[in-house]
Protein backbone atom coordinates (compact mmCIF):
# COMPACT_ATOMS: atom_id res chain seq x y z
CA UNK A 1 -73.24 210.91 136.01
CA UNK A 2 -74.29 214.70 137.00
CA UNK A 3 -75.95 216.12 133.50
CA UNK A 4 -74.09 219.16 132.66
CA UNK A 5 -74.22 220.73 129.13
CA UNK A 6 -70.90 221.40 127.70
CA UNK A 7 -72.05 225.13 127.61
CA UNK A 8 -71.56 225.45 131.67
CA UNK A 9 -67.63 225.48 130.25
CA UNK A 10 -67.18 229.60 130.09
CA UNK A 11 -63.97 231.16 128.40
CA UNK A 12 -62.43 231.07 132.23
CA UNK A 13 -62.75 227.37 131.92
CA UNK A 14 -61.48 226.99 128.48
CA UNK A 15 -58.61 229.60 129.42
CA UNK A 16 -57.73 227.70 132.40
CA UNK A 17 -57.77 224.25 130.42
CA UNK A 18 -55.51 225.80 127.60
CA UNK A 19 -53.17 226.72 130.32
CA UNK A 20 -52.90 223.34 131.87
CA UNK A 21 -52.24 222.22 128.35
CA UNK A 22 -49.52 224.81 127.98
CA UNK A 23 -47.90 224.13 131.48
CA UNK A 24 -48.23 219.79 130.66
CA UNK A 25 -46.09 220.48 127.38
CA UNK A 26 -43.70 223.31 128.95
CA UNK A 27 -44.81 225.72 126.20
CA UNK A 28 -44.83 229.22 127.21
CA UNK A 29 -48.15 230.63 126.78
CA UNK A 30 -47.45 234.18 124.55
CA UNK A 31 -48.30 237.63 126.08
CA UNK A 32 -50.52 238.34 123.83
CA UNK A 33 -52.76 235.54 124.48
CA UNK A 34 -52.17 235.94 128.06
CA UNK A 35 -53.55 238.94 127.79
CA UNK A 36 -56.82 238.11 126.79
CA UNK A 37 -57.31 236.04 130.09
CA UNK A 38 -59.04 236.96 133.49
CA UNK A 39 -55.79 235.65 135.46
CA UNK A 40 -58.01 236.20 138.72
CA UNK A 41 -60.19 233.38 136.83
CA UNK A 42 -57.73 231.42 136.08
CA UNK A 43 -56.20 231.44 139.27
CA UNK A 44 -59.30 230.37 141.19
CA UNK A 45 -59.50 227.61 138.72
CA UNK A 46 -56.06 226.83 139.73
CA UNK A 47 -56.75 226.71 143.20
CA UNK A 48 -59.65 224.61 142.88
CA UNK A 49 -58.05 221.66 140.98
CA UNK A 50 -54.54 221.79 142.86
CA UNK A 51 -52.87 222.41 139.62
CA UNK A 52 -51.55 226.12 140.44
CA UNK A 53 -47.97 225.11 139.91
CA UNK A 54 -48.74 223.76 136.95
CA UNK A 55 -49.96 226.49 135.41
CA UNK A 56 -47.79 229.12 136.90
CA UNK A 57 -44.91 227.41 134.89
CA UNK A 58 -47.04 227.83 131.89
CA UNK A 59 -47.43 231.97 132.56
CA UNK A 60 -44.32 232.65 133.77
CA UNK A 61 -42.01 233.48 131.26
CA UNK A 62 -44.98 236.15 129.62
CA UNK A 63 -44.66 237.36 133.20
CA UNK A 64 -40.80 237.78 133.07
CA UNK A 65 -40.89 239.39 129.34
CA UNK A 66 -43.92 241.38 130.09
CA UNK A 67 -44.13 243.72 133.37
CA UNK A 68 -47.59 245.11 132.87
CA UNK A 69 -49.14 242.04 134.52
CA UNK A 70 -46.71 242.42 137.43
CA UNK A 71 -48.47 246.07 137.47
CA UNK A 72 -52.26 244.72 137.27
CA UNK A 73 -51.51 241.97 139.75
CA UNK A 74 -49.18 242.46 142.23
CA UNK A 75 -50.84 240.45 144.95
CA UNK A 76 -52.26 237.93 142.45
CA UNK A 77 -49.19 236.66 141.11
CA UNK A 78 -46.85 237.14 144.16
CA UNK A 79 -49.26 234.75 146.20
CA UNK A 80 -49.40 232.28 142.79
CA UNK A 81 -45.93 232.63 142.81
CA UNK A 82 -45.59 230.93 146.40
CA UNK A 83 -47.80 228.72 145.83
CA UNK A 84 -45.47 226.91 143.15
CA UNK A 85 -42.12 227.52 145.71
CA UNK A 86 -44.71 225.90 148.39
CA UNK A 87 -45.76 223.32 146.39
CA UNK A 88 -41.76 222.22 145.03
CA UNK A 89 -40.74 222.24 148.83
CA UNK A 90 -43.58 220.65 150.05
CA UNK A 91 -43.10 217.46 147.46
CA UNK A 92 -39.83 217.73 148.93
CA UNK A 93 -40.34 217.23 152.16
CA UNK A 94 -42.97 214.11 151.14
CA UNK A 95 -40.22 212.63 149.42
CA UNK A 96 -37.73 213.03 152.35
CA UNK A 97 -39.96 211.56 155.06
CA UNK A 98 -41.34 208.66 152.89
CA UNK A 99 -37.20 207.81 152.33
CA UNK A 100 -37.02 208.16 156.13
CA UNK A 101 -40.02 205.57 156.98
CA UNK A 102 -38.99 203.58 154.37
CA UNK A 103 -35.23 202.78 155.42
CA UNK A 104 -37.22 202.02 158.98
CA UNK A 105 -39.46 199.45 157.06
CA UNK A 106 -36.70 198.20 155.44
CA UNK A 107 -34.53 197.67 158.91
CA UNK A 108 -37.82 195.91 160.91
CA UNK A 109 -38.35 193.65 157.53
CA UNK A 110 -42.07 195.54 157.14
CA UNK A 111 -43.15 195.04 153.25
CA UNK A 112 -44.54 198.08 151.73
CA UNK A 113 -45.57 200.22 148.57
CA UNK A 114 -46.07 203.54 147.54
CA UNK A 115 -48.89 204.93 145.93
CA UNK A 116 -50.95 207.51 143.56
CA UNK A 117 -49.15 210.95 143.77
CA UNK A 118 -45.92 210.05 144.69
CA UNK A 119 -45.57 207.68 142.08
CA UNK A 120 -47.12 209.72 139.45
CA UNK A 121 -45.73 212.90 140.38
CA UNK A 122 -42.36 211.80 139.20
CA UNK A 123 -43.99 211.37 135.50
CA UNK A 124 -44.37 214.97 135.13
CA UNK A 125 -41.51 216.69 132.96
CA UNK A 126 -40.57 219.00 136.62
CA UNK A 127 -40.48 218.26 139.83
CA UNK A 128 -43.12 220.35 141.89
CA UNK A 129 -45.37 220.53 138.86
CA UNK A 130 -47.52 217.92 140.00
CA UNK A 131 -48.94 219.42 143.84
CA UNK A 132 -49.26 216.38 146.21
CA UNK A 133 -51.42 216.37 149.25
CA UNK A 134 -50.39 213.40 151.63
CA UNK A 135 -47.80 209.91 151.39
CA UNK A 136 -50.03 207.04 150.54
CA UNK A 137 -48.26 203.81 151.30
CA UNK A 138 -49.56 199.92 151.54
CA UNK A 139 -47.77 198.06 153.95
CA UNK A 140 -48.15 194.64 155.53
CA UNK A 141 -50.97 195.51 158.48
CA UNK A 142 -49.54 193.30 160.15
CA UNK A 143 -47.47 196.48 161.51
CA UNK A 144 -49.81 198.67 162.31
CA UNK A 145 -48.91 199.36 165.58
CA UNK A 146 -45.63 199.61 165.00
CA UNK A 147 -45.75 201.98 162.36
CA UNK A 148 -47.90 204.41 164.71
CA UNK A 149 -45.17 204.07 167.40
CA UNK A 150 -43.08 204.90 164.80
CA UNK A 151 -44.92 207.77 163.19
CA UNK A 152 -45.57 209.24 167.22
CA UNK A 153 -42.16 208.99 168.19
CA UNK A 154 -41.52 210.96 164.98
CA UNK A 155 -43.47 214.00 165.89
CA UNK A 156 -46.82 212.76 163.87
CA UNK A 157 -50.09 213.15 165.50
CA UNK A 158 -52.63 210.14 164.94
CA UNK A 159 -55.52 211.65 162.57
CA UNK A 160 -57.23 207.74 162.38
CA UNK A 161 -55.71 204.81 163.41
CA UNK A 162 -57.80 201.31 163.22
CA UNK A 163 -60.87 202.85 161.03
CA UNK A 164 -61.79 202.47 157.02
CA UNK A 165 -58.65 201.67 154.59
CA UNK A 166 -55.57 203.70 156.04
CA UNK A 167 -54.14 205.04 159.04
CA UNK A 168 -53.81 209.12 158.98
CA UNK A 169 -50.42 210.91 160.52
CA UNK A 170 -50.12 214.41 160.35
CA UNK A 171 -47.05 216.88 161.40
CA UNK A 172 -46.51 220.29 160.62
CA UNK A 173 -46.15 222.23 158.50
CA UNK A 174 -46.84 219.91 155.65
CA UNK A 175 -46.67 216.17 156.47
CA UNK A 176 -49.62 214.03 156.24
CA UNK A 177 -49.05 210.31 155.86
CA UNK A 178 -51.92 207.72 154.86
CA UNK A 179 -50.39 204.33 155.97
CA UNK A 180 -52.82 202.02 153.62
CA UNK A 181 -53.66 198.52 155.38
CA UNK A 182 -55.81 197.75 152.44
CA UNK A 183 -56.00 199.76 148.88
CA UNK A 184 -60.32 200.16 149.33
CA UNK A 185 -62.25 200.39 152.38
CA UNK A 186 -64.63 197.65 152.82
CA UNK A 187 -68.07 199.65 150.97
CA UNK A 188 -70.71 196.72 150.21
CA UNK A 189 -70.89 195.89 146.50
CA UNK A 190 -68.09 197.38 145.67
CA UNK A 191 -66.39 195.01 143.53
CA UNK A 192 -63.09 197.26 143.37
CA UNK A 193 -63.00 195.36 147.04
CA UNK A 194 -62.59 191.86 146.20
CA UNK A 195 -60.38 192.70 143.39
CA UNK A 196 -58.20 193.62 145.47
CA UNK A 197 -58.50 191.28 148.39
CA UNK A 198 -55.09 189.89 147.34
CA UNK A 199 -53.01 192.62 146.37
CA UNK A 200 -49.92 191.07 147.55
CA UNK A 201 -49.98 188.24 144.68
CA UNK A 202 -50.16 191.30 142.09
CA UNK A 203 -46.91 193.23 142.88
CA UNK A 204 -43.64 193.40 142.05
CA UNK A 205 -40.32 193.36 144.12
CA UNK A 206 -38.09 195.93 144.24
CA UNK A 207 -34.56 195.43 142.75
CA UNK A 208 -33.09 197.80 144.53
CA UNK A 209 -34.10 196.88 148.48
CA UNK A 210 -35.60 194.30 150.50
CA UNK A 211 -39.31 194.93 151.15
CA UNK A 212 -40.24 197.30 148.66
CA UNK A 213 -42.52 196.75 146.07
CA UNK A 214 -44.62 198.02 142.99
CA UNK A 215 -46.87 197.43 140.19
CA UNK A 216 -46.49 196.30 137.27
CA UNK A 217 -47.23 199.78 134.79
CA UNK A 218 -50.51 198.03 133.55
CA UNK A 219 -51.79 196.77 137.15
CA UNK A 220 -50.32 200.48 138.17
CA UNK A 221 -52.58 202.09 135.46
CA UNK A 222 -55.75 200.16 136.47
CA UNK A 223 -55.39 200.95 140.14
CA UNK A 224 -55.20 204.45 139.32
CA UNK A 225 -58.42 204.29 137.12
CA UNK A 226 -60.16 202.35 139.87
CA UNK A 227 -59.27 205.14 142.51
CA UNK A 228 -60.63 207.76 140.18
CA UNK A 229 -63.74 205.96 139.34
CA UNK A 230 -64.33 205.23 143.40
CA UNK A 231 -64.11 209.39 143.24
CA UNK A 232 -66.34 209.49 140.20
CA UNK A 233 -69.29 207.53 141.46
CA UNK A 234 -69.23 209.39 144.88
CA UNK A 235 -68.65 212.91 145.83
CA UNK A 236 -66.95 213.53 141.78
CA UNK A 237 -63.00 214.08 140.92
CA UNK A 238 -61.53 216.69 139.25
CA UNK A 239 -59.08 217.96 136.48
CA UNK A 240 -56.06 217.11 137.85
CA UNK A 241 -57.33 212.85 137.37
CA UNK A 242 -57.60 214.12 133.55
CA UNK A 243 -53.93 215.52 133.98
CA UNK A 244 -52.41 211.94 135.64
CA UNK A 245 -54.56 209.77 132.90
CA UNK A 246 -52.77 211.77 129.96
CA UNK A 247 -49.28 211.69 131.80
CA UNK A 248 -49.65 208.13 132.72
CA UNK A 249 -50.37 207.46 128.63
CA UNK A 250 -47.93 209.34 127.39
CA UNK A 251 -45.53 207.54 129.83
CA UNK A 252 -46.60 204.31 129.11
CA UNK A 253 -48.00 203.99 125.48
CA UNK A 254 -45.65 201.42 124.30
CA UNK A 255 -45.76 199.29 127.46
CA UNK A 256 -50.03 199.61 127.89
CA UNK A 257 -51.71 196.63 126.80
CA UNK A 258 -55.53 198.11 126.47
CA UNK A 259 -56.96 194.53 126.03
CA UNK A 260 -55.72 194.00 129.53
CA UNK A 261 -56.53 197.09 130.88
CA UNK A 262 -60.08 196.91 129.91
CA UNK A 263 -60.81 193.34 130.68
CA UNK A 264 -59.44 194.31 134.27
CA UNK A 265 -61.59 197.39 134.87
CA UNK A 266 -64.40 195.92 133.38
CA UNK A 267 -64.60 193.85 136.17
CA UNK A 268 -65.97 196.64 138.71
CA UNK A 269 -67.52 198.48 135.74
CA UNK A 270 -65.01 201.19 135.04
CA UNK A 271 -64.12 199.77 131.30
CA UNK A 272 -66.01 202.97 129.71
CA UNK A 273 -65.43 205.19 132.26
CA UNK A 274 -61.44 204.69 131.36
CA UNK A 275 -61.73 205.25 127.67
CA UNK A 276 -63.82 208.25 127.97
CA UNK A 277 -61.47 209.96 130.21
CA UNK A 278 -58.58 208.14 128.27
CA UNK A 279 -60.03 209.88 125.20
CA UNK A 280 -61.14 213.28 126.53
CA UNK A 281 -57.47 213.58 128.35
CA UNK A 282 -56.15 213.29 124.46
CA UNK A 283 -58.44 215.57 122.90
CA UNK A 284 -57.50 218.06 125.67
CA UNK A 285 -54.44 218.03 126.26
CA UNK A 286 -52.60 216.65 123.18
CA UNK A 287 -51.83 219.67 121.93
CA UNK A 288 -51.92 223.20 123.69
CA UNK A 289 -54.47 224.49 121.45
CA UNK A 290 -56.59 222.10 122.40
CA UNK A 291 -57.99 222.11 118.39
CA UNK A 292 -60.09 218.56 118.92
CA UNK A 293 -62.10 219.94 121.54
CA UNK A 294 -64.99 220.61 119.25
CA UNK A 295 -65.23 217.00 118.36
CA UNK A 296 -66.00 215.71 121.68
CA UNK A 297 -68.64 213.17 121.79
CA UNK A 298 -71.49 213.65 124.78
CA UNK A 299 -70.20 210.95 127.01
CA UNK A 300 -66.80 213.37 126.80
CA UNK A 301 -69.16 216.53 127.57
CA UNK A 302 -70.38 215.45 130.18
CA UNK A 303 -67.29 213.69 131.98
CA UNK A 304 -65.33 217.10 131.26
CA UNK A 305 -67.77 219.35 132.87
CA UNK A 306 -68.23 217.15 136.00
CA UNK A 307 -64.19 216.84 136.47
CA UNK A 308 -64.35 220.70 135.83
CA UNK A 309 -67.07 221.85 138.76
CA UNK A 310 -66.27 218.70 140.90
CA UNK A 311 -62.73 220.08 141.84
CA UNK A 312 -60.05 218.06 143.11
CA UNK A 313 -61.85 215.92 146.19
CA UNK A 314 -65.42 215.98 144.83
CA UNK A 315 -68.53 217.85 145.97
CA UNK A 316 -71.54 217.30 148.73
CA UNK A 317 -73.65 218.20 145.86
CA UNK A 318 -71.96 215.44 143.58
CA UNK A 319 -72.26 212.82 146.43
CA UNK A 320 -75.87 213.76 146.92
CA UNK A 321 -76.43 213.62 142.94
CA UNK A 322 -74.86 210.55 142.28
CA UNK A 323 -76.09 208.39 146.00
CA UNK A 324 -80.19 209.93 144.88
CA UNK A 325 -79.55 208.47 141.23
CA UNK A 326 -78.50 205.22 142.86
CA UNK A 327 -81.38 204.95 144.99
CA UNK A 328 -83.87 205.87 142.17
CA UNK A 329 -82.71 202.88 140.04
CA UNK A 330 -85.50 203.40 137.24
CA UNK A 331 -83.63 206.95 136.28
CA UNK A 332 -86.71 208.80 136.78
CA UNK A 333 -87.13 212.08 138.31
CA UNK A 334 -86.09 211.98 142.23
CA UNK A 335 -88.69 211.49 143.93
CA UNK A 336 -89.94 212.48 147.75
CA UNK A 337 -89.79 209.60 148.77
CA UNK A 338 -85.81 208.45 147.21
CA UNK A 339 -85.12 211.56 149.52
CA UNK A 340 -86.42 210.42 152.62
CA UNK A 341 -85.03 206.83 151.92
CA UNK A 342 -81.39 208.97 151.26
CA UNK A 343 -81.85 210.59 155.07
CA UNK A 344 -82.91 207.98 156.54
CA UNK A 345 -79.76 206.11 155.23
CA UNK A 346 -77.66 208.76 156.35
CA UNK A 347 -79.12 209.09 159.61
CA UNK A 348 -78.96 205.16 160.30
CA UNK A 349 -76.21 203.37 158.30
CA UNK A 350 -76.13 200.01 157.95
CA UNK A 351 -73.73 198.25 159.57
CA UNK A 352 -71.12 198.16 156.98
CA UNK A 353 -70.66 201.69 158.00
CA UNK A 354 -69.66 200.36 161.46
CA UNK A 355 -67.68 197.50 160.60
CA UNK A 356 -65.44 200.20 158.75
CA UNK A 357 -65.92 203.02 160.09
CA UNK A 358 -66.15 202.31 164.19
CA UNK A 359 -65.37 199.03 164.88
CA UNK A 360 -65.89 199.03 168.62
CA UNK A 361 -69.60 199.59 167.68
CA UNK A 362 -69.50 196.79 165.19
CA UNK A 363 -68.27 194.48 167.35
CA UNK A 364 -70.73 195.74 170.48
CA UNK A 365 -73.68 196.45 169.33
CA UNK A 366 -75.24 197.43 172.57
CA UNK A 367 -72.97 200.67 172.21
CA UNK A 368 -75.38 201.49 168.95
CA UNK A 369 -77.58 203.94 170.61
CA UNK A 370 -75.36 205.99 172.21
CA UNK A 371 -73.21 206.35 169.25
CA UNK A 372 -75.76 207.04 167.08
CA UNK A 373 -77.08 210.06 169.25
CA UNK A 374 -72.77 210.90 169.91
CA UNK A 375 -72.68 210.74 166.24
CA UNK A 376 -75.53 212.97 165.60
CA UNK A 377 -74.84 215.51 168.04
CA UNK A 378 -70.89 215.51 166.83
CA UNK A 379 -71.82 216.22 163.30
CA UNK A 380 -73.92 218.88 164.39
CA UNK A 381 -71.24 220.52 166.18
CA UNK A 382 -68.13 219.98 164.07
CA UNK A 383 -69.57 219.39 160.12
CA UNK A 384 -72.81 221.84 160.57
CA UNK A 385 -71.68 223.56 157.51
CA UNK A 386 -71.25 220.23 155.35
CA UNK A 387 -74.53 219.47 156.71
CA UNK A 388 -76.68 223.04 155.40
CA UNK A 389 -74.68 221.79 152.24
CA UNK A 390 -76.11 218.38 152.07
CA UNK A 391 -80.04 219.39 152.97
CA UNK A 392 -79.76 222.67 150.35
CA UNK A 393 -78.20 219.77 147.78
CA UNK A 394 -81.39 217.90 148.41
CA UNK A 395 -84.06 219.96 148.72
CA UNK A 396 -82.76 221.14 145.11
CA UNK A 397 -83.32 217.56 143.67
């Protein structure tokens, strides 16, 4: 885990926090209080962890009763405004589409499930509050092809089809499906991957159609923790995993079996990582004070301050962090030459990286080479700025 000190957390942060709290309880944050705020702060804040609907609902009525903030920020609030109008209709639209392929799957007899957001998102006390990004569905891979020819006939354009865990189908303005053939891509050691070799045998049927299917809230709860921990030991995750940990709790208290829960996540090592953010999502967010956030314990420090500066998707600088501290197993300093070892990694993957990420390479490895110099020359070209990011993230190790 990145080593922040809890003091990195400024008043913006803390404001920004309280407000979440506010917006997760529907309580009206006063004028008063709002006043004492940077809302320019708070907004970036907002931004950065997808949570801007969230916590517009939280400032909105001081907006309504007070007009001097309508003065101060005309452009601030008007564009925070649309974000939460974008963000309803765009949750919308999800929902509409994912109804739309689903009645298809239903008619060609093609088993599927839907996943993360669009599951959670319907936990939260309005809809909109929780932002989604993209439809995540499983489905029986079986159908792959059909579901593209499907998805192209639709209007979608084919982002990835064939490559790592899920298909990618985008359409404007909003829609971005991730058709899941398996829940994990196929990253060695990763014990999250034979977990869930056999997904099938842990879901549910549907009672109300034919192919549909879900899991159980425990089995639901654990794949959710195992997605965020994936995040959490690469590039980081952000606030808004604290946000669906203390929904999914508060939804599920009386049906959570924690005995379970851990027993299962201990299994790829994400037992602690669970309660800590179980715990630091309570002392948070229980109340919209936050009042027990002076008695968080280190592990909760730390955890909060790398969901805080991670953001929503994770940073190159938390990848780099956390793949250096991996390599230099004794937990030393980084050395030169855990650096070099890092590049040269990066520059020549093993052949995991192939099997998941290009097949046709995998499977013909005479076409190495050339796609290693293609992929060099490609990354140059369309990722030069993720790659100053990576070398200044390194050099500062």
């Amino acid at each position: 885990m990145i080593q922040y000190n809890i003091r990195t957390l400024g008043k913006n942060e803390w404001d920004f926090l309280e407000l979440v709290a506010c917006g997760l309880h529907m309580k009206p944050v006063s004028t008063e209080r709002l006043h004492q705020m940077d809302l320019q702060a708070v907004w970036k804040w907002s931004k950065y962890h997808m949570l801007g609907a969230l916590v517009y609902d939280a400032i909105e009525p001081a907006l309504k009763v007070d007009q001097t903030f309508a003065a101060e920020y005309p452009q601030l609030l008007a564009a925070w405004r649309e974000k939460r109008d974008k963000a309803l209709r765009k949750n919308m639209l999800l929902d509409a589409a994912r109804k739309q392929l689903f009645r298809y799957m239903e008619a060609e007899g093609i088993w599927y499930m839907p996943l993360k957001g669009s599951i959670i998102k319907d936990l939260y006390k309005t809809p909109g509050m929780r932002e989604m990004s993209d439809n995540d569905i499983l489905f029986d891979p079986v159908y792959s092809q059909k579901i593209r020819s499907y998805m192209e006939e639709h209007g979608y354009q084919t982002e990835a089809y064939g490559v790592g865990a899920h298909d990618t189908y985008l359409k404007e303005p909003v829609y971005n499906f991730e058709m899941h053939r398996v829940l994990f891509s196929e990253k060695p050691g990763a014990e999250w991957n034979q977990y869930y070799q056999d997904v099938k045998d842990r879901l549910i049927k549907d009672e109300s159609n034919s192919f549909g299917y879900h899991f159980e809230e425990n089995d639901l709860y654990i794949y959710v923790i195992a997605h965020a921990y994936k995040h959490h030991k690469g590039s980081g995750t952000g606030i808004r995993t604290l946000t669906d940990c203390y929904i999914l709790n508060e939804a599920y208290v009386d049906h959570f079996d924690y005995e379970y829960i851990g027993q299962e996540l201990a299994v790829f090592g994400a037992a602690e990582f669970e309660q800590t953010l179980r715990s630091l999502a309570h002392k948070i967010f229980a109340s919209e004070d936050m009042g027990q956030k002076s008695r968080l314990t280190e592990q909760e420090r730390e955890l909060l301050a790398e969901l805080m500066y991670s953001g929503t998707y994770g940073t190159v600088a938390g990848m780099v962090e956390r793949a250096l501290k991996e390599l230099q197993a004794d937990g030393d300093t980084i050395t030169t030459g855990t650096k070099w070892r890092y590049m040269w990694r990066r520059l020549f993957p093993d052949m995991g990286f192939y099997k998941e990420n290009v097949p046709m390479v995998y499977r013909h490895k005479i076409l190495l080479p050339f796609y290693t110099v293609f992929r060099w020359v490609r990354g140059l070209i369309k990722n030069r700025k993720k790659i100053t990011e990576e070398i200044k993230a390194i050099r500062k190790k």
